[in-house]
Protein backbone atom coordinates (compact mmCIF):
# COMPACT_ATOMS: atom_id res chain seq x y z
CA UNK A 1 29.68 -17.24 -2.88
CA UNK A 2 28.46 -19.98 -5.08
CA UNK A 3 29.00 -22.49 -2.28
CA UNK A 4 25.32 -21.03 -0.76
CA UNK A 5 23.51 -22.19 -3.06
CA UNK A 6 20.12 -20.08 -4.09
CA UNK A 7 16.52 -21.73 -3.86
CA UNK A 8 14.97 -22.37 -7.21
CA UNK A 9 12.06 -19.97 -7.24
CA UNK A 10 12.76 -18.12 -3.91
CA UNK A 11 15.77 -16.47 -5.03
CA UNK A 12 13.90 -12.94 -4.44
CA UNK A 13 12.86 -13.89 -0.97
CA UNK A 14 15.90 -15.51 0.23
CA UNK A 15 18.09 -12.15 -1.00
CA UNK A 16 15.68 -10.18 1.13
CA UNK A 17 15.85 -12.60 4.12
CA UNK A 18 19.68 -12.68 3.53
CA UNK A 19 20.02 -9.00 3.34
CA UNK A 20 17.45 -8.27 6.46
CA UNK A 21 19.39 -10.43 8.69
CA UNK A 22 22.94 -9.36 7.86
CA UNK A 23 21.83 -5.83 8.81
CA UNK A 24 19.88 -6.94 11.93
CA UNK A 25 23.38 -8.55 13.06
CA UNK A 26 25.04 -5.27 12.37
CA UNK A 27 22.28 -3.22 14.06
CA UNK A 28 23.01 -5.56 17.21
CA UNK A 29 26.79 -5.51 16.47
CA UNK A 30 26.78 -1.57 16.37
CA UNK A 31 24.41 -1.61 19.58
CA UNK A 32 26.07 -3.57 21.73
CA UNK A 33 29.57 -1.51 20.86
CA UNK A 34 27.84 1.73 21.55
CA UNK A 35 26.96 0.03 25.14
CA UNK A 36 30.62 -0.36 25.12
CA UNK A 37 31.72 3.34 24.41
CA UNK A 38 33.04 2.27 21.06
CA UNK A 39 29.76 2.83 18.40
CA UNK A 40 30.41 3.25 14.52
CA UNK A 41 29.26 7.15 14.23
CA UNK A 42 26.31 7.25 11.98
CA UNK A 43 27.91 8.42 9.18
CA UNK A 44 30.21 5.68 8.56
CA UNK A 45 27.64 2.90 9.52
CA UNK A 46 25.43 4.03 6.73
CA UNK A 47 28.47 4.53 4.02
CA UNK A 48 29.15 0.55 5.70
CA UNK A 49 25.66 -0.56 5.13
CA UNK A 50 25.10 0.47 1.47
CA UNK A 51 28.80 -0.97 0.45
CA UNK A 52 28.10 -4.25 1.91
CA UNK A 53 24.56 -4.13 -0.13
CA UNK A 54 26.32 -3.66 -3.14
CA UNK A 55 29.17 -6.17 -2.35
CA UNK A 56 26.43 -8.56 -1.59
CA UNK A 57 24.32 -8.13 -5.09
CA UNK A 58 27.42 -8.32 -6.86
CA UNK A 59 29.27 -11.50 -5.34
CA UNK A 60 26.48 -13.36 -3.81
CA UNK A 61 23.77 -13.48 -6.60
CA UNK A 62 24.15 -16.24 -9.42
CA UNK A 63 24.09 -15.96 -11.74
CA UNK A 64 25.78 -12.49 -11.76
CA UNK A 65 23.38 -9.02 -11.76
CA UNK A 66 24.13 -6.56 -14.71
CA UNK A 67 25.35 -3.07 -13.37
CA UNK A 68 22.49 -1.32 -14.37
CA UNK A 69 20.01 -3.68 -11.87
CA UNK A 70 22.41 -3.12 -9.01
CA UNK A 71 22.56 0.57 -9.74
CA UNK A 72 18.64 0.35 -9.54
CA UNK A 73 18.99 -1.35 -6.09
CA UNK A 74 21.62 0.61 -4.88
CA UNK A 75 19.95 3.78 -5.56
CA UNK A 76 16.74 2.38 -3.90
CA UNK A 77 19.09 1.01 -0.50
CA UNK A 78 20.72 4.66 -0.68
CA UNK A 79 17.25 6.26 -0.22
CA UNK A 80 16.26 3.88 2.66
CA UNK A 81 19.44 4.56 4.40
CA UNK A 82 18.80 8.65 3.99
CA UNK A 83 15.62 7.84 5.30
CA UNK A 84 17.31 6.08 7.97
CA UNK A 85 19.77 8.87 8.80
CA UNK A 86 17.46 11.54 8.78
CA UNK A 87 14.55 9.39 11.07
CA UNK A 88 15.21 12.45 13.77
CA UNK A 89 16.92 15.76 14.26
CA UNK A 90 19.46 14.55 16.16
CA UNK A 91 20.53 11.38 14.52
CA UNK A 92 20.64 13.92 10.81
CA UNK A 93 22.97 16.09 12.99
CA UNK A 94 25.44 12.80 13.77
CA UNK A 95 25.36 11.91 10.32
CA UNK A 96 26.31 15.22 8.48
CA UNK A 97 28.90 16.06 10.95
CA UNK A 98 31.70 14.54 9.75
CA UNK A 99 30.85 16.31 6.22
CA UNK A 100 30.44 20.08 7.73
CA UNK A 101 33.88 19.18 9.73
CA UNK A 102 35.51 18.64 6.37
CA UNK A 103 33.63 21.49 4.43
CA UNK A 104 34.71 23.94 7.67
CA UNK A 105 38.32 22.48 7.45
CA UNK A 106 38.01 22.02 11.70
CA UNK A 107 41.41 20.19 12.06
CA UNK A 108 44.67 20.06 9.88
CA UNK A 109 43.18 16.60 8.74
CA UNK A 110 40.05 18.08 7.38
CA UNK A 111 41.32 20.69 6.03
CA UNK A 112 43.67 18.26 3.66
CA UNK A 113 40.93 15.93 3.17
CA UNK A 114 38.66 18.69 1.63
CA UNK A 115 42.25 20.27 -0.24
CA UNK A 116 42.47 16.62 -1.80
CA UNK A 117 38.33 16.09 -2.89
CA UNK A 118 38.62 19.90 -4.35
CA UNK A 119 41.37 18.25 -6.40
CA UNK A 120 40.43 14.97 -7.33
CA UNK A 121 36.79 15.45 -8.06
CA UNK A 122 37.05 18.45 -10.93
CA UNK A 123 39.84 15.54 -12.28
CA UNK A 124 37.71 12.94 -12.18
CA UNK A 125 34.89 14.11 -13.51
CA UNK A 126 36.27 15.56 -16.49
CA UNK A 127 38.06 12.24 -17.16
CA UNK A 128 34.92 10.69 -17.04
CA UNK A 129 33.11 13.00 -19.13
CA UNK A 130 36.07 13.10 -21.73
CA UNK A 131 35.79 9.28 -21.71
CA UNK A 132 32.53 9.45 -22.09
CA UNK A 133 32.12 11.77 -25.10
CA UNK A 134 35.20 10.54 -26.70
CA UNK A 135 34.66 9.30 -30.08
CA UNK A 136 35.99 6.01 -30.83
CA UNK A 137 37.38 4.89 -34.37
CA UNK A 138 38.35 1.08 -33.63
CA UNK A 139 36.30 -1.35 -35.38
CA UNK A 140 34.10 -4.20 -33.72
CA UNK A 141 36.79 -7.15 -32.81
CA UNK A 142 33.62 -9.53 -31.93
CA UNK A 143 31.31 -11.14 -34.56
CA UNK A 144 27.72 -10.06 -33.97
CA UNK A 145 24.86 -12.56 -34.67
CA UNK A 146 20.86 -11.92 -35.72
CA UNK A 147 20.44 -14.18 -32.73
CA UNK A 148 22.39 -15.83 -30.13
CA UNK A 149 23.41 -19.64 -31.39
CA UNK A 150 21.06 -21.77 -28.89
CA UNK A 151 22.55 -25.24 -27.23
CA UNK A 152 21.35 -28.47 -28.35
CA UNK A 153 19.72 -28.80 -24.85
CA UNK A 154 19.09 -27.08 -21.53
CA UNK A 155 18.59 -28.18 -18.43
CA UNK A 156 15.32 -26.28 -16.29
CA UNK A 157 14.42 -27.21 -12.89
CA UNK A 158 16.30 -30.79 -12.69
CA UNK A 159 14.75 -31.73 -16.17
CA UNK A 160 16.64 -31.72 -19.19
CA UNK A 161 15.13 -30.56 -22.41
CA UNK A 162 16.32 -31.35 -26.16
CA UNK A 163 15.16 -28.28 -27.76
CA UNK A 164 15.04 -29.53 -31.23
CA UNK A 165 12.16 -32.15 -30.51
CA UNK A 166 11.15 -30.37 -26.99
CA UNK A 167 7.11 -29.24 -27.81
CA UNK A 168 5.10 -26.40 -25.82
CA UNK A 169 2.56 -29.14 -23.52
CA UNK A 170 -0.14 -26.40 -23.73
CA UNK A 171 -0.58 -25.62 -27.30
CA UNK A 172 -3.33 -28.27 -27.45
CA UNK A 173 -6.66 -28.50 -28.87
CA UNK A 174 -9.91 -29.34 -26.90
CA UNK A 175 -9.15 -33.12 -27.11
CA UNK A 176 -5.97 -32.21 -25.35
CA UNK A 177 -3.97 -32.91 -28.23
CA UNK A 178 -0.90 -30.88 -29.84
CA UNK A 179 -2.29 -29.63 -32.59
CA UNK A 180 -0.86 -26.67 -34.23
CA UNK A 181 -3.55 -25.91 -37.12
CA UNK A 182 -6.35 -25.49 -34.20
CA UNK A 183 -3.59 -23.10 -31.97
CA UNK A 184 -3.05 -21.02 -35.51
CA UNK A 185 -6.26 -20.77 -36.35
CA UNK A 186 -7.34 -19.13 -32.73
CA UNK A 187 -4.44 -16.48 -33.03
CA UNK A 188 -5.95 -13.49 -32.68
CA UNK A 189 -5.89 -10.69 -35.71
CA UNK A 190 -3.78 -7.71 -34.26
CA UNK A 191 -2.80 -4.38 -35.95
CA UNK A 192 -0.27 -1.33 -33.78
CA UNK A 193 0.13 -2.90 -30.93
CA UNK A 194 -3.54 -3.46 -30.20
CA UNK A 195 -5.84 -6.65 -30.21
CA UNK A 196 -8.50 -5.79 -32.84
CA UNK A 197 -10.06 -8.63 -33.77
CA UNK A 198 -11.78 -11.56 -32.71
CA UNK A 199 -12.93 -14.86 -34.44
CA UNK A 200 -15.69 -15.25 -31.51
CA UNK A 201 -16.57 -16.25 -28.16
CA UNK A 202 -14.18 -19.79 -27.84
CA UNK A 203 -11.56 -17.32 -29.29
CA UNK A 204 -11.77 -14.68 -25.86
CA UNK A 205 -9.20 -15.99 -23.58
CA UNK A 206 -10.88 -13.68 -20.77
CA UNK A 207 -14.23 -15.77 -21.25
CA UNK A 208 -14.53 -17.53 -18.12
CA UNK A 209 -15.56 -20.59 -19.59
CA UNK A 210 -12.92 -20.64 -22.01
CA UNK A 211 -11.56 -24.31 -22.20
CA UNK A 212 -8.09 -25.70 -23.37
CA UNK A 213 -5.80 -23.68 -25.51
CA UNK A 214 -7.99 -20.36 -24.91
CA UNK A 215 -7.63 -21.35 -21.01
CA UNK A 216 -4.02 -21.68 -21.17
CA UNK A 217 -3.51 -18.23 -22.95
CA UNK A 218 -5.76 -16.46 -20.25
CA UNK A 219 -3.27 -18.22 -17.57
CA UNK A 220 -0.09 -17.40 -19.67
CA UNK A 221 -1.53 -13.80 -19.58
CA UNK A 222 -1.83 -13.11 -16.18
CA UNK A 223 1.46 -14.27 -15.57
CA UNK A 224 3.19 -11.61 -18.14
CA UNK A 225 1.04 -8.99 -16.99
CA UNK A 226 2.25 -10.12 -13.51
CA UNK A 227 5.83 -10.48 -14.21
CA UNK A 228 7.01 -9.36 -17.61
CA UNK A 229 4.85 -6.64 -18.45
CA UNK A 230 7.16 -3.57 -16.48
CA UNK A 231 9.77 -4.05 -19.20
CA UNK A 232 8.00 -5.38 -22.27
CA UNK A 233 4.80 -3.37 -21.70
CA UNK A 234 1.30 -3.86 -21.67
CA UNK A 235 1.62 -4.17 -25.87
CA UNK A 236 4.21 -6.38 -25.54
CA UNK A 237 6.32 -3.74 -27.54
CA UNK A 238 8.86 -3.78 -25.42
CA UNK A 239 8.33 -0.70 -23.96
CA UNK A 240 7.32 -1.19 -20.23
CA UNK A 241 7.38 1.38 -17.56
CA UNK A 242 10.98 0.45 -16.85
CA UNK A 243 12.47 -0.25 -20.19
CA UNK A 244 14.30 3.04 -20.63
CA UNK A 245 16.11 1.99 -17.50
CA UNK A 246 18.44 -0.91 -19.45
CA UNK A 247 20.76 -0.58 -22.01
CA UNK A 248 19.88 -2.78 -24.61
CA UNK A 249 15.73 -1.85 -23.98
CA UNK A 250 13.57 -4.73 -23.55
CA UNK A 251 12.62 -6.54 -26.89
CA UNK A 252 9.62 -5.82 -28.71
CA UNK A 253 7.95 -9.06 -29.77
CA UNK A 254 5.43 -7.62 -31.86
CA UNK A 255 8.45 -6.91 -34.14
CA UNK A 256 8.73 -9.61 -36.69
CA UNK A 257 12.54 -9.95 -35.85
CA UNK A 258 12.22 -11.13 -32.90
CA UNK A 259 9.43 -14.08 -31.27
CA UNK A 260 7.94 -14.47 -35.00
CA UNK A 261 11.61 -15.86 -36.70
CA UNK A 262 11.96 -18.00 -33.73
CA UNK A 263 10.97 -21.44 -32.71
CA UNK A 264 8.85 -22.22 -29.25
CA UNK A 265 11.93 -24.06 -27.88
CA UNK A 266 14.14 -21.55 -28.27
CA UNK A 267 12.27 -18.72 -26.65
CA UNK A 268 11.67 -21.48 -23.64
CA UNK A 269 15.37 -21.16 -23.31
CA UNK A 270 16.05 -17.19 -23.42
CA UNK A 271 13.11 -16.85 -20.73
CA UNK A 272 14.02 -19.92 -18.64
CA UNK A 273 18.23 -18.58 -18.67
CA UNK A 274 17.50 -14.83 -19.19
CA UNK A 275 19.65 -12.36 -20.91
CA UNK A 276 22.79 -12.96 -18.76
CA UNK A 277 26.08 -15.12 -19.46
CA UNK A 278 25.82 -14.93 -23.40
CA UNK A 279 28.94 -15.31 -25.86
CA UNK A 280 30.13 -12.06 -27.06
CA UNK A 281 28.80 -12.87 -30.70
CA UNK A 282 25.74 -12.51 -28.63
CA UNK A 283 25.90 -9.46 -27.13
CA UNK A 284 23.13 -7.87 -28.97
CA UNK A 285 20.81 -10.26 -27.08
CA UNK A 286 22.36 -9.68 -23.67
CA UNK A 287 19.88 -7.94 -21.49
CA UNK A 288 19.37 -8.00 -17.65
CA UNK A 289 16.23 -9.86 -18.01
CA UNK A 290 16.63 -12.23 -14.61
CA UNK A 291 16.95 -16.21 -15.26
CA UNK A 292 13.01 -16.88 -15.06
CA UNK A 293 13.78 -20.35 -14.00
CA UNK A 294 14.06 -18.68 -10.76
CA UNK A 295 10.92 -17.16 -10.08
CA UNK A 296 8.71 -19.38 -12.68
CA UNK A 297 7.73 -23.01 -13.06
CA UNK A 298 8.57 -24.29 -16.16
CA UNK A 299 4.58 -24.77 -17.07
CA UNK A 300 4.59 -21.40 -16.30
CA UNK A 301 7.40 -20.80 -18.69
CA UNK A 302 4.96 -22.54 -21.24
CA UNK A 303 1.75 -20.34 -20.80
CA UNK A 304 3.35 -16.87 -20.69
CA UNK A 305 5.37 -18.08 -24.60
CA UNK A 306 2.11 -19.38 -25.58
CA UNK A 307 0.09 -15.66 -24.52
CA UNK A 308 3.40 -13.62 -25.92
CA UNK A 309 2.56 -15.59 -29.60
CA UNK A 310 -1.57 -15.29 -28.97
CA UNK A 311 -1.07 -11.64 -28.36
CA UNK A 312 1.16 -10.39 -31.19
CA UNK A 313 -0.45 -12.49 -33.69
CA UNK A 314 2.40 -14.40 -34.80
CA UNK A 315 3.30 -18.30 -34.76
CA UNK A 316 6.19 -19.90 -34.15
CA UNK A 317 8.46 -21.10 -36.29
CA UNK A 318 8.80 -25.02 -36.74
CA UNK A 319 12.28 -27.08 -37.47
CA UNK A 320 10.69 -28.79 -40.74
């Protein structure tokens, strides 16, 4: 469905508005059959309702949603629809009808139906856990890379940026010029995770009269601790109340693999794009961190790379 095209920065709200009105039209849909003598039972409207929500994260969001974010939002749509079912006694007897009518074997056809799941679910859950726990011998047949190769440009919101002469517009001085000796020498000391030392007051990004580069690290703050700090984590360690959800975890930039060997530029362009769509030789960076382009604007980009360096104490690298 990449004909309907998605809002630059109201992708979140437009897949709620979406999804809210396609199940208003089924409400009315189902409503207006039951006025007819014909309504979907209960049972089958909710099993129809939480396919179509996963049908719809998986074909109508671009670019495409790893598995393990639409098994986090298909769990979360399950629970609404149980809460849904189970709104009153009468509308939890509807729905678990059909299942005691199987488990009781009340006609010829349940009774099959339930010979068949006693069958095929032992099967396929011991193919699944043999699968699972089988070990595998085969060696890699992709080429694996420190980091993914980045393009000689990328294009974020409409403007195109060449990211071996592209510069970071906030890491200025107070004259408002790029100056990277006065942005060094105001990184902050830091030691496990943990800010420990300042160089004084013009140094506090939380001082209210903080001014230029300072300023721009407060901003570039509350926007991670808005947005980025549920996977990366309040130490920027890359372990964030959800990280243990994903498979790769979230990176830890206070690693010096990871922001510290790269250049500005090319962290602008794994946080504008996100973790999705990579070359296999880049699988190790593939994550199901969303295309920020999408929810940020692109000085907003800026700021949060700018606090992510402030924070862990490390600079970026430079092409000469």
């Amino acid at each position: 469905m990449t004909w309907l095209k998605l809002v630059e920065g109201y992708m979140p709200m437009q897949m709620i508005a979406e999804l809210t009105l396609c199940i208003l039209f089924f409400a009315a849909l189902n409503y207006m059959l039951k006025k007819a003598g014909m309504g979907i039972p209960k049972f089958w409207a909710g099993i129809g309702v939480w396919v179509f929500i996963q049908l719809y994260l998986k074909y109508r969001i671009y670019p495409p949603l790893p598995f393990s974010i639409r098994a986090i939002y298909g769990t979360v749509s399950l629970c609404g629809i149980f809460m849904w079912v189970s709104g009153s006694q009468a509308e939890w007897e509807e729905f678990r009808r059909p299942i005691l009518d199987v488990l009781d074997g009340k006609t010829p056809l349940h009774r099959a139906v339930r010979a068949v799941l006693l069958v095929a679910l032992p099967i396929g859950l011991g193919a699944f856990a043999f699968n699972s726990f089988k070990p595998s011998f085969e060696e890699p047949i992709e080429l694996r890379t420190v980091h993914p190769a980045p393009p000689a440009t990328t294009k974020v919101h409409g403007k195109t940026y060449v990211l071996q002469v592209a510069q970071n517009p906030y890491r200025v001085n107070k004259e408002g010029k790029y100056d990277q000796e006065y942005t060094n020498a105001h990184i902050t000391e830091q030691a496990m995770g943990r800010l420990m030392k300042s160089l004084g007051p013009e140094d506090n990004p939380w001082n209210p009269n903080a001014e230029g580069y300072i300023k721009y690290v407060r901003e570039g703050g509350e926007i991670f601790f808005q947005n980025c700090h549920f996977c990366h984590g309040d130490n920027l360690n890359g372990r964030g109340l959800w990280a243990y959800a994903f498979n790769p975890i979230p990176a830890n930039f206070t690693d010096a693999g990871t922001i510290a060997q790269l250049q500005e530029t090319f962290v602008f362009w794994r946080v504008a794009k996100g973790g999705i769509g990579l070359p296999g030789e880049g699988f190790p960076w593939a994550s199901v961190m969303p295309p920020w382009e999408q929810h940020l604007t692109v000085d907003e980009i800026w700021k949060v790379i700018m606090f992510e360096y402030w924070h862990t104490g490390y600079y970026p690298r430079t092409w000469d």
